[in-house]
PDB file of N, CA and C in Angstrom:
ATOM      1  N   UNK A   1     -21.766 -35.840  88.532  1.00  0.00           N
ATOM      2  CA  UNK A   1     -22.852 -35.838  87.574  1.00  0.00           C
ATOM      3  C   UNK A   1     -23.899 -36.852  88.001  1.00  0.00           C
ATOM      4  N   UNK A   2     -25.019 -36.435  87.595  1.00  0.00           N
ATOM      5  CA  UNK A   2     -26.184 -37.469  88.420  1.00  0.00           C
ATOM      6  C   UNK A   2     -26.488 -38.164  87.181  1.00  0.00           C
ATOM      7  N   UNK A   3     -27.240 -39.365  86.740  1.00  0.00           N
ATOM      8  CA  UNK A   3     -27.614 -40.000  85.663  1.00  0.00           C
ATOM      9  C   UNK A   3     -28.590 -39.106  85.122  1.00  0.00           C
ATOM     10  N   UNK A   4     -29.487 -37.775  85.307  1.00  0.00           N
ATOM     11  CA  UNK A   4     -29.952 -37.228  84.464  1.00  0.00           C
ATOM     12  C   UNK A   4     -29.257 -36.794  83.755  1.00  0.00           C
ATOM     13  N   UNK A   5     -27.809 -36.165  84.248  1.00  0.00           N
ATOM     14  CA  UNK A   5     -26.736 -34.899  83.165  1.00  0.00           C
ATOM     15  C   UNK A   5     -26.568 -36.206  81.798  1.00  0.00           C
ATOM     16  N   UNK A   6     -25.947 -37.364  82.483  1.00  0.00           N
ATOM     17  CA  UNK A   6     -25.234 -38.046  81.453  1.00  0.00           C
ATOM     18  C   UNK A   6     -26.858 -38.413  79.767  1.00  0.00           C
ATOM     19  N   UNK A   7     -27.901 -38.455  80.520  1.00  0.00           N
ATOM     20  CA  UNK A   7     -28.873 -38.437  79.258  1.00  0.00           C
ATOM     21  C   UNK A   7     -28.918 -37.053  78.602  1.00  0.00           C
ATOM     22  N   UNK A   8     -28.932 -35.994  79.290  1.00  0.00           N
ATOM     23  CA  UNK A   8     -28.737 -34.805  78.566  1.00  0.00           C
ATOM     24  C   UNK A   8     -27.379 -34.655  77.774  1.00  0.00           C
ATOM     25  N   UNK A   9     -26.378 -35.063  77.789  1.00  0.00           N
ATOM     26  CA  UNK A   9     -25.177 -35.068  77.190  1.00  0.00           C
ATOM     27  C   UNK A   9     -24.930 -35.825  76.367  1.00  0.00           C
ATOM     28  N   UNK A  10     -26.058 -36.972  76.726  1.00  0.00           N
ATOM     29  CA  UNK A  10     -25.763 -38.643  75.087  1.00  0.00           C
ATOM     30  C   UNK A  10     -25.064 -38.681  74.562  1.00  0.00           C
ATOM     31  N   UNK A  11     -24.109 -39.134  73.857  1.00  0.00           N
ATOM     32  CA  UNK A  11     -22.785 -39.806  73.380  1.00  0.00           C
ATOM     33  C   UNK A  11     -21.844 -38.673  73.760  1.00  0.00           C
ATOM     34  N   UNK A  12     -21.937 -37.795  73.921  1.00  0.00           N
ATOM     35  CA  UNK A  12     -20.832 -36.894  74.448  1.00  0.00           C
ATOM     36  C   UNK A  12     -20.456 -37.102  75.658  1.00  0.00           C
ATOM     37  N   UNK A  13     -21.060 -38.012  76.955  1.00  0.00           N
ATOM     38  CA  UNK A  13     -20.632 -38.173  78.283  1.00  0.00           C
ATOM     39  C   UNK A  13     -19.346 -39.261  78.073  1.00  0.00           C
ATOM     40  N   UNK A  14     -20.074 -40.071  77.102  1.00  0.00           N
ATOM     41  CA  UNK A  14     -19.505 -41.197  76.755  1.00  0.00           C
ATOM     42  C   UNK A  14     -17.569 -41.071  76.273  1.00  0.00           C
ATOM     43  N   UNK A  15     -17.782 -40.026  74.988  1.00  0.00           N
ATOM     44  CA  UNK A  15     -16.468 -39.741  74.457  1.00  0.00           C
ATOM     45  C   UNK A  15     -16.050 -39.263  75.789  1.00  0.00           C
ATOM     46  N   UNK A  16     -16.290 -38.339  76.562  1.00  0.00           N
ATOM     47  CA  UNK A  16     -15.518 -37.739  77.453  1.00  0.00           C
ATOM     48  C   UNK A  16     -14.651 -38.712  78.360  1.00  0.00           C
ATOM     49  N   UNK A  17     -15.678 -39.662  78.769  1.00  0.00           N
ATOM     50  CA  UNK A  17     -15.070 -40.322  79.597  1.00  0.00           C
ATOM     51  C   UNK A  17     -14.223 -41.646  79.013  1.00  0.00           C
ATOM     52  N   UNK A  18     -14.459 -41.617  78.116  1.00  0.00           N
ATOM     53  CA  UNK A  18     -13.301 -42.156  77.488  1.00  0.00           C
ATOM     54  C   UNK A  18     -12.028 -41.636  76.909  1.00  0.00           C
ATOM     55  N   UNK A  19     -12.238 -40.350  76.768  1.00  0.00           N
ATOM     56  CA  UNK A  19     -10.932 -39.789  76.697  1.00  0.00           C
ATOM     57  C   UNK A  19     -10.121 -39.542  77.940  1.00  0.00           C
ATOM     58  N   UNK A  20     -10.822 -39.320  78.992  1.00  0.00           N
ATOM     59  CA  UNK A  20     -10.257 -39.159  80.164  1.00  0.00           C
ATOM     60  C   UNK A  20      -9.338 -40.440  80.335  1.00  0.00           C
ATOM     61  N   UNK A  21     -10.210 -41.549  79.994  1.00  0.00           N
ATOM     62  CA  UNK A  21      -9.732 -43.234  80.627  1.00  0.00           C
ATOM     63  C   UNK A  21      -8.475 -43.096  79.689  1.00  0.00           C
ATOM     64  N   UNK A  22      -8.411 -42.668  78.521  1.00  0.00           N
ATOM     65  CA  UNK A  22      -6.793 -42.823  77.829  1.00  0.00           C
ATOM     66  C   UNK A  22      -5.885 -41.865  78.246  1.00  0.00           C
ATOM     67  N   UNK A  23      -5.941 -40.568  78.840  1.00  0.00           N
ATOM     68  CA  UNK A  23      -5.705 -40.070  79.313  1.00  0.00           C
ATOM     69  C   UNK A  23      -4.776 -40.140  80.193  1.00  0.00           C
ATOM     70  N   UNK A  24      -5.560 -40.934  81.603  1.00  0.00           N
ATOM     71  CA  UNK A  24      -5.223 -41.854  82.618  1.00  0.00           C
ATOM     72  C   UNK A  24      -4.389 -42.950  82.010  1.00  0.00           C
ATOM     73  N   UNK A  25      -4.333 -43.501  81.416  1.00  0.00           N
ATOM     74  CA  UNK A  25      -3.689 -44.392  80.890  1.00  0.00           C
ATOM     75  C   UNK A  25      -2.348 -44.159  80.662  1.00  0.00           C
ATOM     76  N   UNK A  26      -2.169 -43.472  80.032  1.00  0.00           N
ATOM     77  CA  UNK A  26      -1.151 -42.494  79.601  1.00  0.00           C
ATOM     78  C   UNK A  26       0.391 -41.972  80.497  1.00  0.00           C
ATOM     79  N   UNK A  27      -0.614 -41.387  81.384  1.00  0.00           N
ATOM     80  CA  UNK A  27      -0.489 -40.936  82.578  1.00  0.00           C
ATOM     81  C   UNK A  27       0.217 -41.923  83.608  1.00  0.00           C
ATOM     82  N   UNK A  28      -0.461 -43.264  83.610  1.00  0.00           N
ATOM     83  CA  UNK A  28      -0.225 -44.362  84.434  1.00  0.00           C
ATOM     84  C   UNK A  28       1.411 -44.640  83.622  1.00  0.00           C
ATOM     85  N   UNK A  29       1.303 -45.078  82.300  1.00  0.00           N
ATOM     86  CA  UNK A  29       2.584 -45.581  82.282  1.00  0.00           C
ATOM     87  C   UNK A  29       3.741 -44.632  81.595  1.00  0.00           C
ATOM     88  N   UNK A  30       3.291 -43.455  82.204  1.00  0.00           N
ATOM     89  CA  UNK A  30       4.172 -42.711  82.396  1.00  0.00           C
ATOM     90  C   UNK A  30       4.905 -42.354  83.705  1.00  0.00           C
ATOM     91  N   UNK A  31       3.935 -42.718  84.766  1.00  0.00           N
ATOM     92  CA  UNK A  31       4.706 -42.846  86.095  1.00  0.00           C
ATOM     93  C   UNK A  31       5.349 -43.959  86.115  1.00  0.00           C
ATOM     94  N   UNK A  32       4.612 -45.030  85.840  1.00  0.00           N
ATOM     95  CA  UNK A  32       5.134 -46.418  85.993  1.00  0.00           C
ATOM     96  C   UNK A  32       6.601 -46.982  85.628  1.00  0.00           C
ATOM     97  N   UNK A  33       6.728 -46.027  84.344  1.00  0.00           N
ATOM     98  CA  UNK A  33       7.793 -46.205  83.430  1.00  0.00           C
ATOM     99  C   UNK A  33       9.027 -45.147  84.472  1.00  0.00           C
ATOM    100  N   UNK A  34       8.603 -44.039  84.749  1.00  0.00           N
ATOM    101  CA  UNK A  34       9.368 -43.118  85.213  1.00  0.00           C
ATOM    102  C   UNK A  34       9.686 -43.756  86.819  1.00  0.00           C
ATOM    103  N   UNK A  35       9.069 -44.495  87.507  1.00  0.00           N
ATOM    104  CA  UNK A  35       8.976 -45.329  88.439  1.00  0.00           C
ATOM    105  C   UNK A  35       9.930 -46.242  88.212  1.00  0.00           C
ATOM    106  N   UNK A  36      10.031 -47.311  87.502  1.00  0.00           N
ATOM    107  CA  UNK A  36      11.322 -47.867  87.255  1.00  0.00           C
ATOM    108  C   UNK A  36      12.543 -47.638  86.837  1.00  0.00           C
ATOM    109  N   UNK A  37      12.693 -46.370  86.138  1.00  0.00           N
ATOM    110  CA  UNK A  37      14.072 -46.300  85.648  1.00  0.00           C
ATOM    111  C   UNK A  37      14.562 -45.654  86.924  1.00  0.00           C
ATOM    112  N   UNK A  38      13.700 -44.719  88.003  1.00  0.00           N
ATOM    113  CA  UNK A  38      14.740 -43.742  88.734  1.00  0.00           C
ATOM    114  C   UNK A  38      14.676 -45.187  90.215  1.00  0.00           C
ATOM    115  N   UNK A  39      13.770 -46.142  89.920  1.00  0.00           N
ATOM    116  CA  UNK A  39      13.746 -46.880  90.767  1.00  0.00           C
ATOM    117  C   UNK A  39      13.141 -45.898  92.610  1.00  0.00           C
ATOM    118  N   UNK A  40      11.876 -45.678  91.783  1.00  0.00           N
ATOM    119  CA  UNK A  40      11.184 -44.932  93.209  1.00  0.00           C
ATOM    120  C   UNK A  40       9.827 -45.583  93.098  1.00  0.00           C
ATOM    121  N   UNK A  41       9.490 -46.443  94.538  1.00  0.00           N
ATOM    122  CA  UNK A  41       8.710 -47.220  94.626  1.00  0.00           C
ATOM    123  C   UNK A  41       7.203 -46.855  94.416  1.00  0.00           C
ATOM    124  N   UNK A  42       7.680 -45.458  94.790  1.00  0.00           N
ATOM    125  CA  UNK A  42       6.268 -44.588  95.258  1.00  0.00           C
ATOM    126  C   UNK A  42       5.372 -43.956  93.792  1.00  0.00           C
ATOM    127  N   UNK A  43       5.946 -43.804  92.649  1.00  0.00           N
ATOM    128  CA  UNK A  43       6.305 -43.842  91.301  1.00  0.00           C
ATOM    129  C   UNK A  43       4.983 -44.618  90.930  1.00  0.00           C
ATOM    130  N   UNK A  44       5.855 -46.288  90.788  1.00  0.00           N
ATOM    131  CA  UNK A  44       5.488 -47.282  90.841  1.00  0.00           C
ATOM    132  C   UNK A  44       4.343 -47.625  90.998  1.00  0.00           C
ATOM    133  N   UNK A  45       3.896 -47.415  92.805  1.00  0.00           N
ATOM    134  CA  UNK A  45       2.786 -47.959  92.831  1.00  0.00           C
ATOM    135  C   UNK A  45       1.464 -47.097  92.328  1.00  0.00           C
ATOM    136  N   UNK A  46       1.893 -45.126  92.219  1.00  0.00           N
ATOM    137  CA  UNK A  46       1.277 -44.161  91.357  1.00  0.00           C
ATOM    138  C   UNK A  46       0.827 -44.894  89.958  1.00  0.00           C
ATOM    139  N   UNK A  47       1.633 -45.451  89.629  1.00  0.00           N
ATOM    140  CA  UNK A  47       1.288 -45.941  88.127  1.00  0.00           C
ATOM    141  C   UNK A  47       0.335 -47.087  87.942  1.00  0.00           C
ATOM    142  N   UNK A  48      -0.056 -47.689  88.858  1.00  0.00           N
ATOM    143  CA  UNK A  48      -0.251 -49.431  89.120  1.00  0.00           C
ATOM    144  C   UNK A  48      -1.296 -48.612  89.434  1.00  0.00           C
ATOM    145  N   UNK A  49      -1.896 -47.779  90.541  1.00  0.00           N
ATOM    146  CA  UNK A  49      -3.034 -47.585  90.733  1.00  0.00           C
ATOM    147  C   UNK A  49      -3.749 -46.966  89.641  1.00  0.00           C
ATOM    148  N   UNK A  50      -3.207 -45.834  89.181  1.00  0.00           N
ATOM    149  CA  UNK A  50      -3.635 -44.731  87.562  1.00  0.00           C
ATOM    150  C   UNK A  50      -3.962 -45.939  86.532  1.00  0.00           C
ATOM    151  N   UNK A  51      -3.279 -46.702  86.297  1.00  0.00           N
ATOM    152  CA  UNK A  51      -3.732 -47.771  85.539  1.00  0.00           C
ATOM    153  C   UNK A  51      -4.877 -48.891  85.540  1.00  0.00           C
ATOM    154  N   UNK A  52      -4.926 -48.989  87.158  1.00  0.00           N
ATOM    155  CA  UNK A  52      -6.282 -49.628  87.564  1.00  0.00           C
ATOM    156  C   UNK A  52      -7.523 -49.124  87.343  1.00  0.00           C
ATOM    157  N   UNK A  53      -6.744 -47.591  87.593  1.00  0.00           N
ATOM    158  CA  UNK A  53      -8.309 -46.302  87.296  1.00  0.00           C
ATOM    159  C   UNK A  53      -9.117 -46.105  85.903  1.00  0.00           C
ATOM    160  N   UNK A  54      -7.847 -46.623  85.381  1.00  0.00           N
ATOM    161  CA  UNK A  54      -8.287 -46.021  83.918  1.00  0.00           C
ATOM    162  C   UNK A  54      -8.204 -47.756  83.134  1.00  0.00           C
ATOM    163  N   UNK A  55      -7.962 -49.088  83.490  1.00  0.00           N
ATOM    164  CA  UNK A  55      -8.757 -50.156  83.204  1.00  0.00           C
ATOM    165  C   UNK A  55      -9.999 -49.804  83.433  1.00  0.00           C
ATOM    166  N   UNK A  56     -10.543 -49.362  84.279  1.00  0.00           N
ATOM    167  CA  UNK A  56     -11.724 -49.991  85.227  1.00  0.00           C
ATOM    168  C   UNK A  56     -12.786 -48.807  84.320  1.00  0.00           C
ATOM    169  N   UNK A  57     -12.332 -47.612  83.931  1.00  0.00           N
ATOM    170  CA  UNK A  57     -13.105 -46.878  82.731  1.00  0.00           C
ATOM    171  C   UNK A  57     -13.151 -46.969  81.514  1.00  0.00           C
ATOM    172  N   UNK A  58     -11.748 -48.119  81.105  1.00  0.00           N
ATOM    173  CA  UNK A  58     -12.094 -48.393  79.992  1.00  0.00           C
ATOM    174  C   UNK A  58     -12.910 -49.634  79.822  1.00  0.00           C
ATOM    175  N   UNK A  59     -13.306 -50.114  80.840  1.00  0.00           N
ATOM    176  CA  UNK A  59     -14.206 -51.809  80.771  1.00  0.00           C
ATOM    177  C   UNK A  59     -15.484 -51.237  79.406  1.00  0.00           C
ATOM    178  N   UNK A  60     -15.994 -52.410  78.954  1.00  0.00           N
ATOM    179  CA  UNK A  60     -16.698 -52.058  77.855  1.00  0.00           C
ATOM    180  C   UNK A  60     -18.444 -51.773  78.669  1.00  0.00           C
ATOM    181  N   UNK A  61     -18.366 -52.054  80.285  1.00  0.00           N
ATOM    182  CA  UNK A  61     -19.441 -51.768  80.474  1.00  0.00           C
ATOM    183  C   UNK A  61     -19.743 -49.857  80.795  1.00  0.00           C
ATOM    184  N   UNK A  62     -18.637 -49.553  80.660  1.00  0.00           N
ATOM    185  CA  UNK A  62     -18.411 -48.199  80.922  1.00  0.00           C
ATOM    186  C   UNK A  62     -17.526 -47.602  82.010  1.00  0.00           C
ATOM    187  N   UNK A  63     -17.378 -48.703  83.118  1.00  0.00           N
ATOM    188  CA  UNK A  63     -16.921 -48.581  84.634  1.00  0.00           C
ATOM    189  C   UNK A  63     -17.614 -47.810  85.147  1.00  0.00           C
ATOM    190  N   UNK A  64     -19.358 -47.915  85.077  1.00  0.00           N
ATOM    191  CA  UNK A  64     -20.360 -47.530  85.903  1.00  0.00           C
ATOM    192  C   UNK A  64     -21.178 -49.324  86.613  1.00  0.00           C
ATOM    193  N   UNK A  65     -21.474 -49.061  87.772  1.00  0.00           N
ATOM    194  CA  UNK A  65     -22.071 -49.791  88.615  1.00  0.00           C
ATOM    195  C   UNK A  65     -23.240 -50.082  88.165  1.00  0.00           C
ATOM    196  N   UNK A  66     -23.980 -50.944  87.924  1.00  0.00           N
ATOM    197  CA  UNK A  66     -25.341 -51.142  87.977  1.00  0.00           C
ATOM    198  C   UNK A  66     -26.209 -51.134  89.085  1.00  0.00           C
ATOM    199  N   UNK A  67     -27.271 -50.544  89.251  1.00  0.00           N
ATOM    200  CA  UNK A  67     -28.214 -50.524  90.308  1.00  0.00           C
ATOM    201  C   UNK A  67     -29.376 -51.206  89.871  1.00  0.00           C
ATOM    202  N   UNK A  68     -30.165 -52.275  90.639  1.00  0.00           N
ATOM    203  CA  UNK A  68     -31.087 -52.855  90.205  1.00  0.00           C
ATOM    204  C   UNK A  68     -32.215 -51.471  90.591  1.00  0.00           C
ATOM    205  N   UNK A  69     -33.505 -52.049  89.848  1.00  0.00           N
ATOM    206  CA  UNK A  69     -34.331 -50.581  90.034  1.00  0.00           C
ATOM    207  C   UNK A  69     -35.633 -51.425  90.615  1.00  0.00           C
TER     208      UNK A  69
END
């Protein structure tokens, strides 16, 4: 999506991608969790990253980059 879609979409880009980020979340410590009990590393680090993904969208700045203009 280019920054024009997300003004055409106004608060709806927003919910989306915040549902996605819980989503991900979700997701993360559900591997993570499923990662430790069967004790599979690979699990694990699935979850640690999914979780980074979906911190980094839930930041309150949006987990979009700023570009100076």
């Amino acid at each position: 999506m280019s920054c024009d879609d997300d003004r055409q979409l106004g608060d709806r880009a927003g919910q989306l991608r915040r549902g996605t980020a819980w989503l991900l979340l979700t997701a993360a410590l559900g591997g993570l969790g499923a990662g430790i009990a069967l004790g599979q590393g690979l699990l694990v680090a699935g979850g640690l990253v999914l979780a980074g993904v979906s911190g980094h969208l839930l930041a309150p700045d949006g987990g979009r980059p700023t570009h100076p203009r």
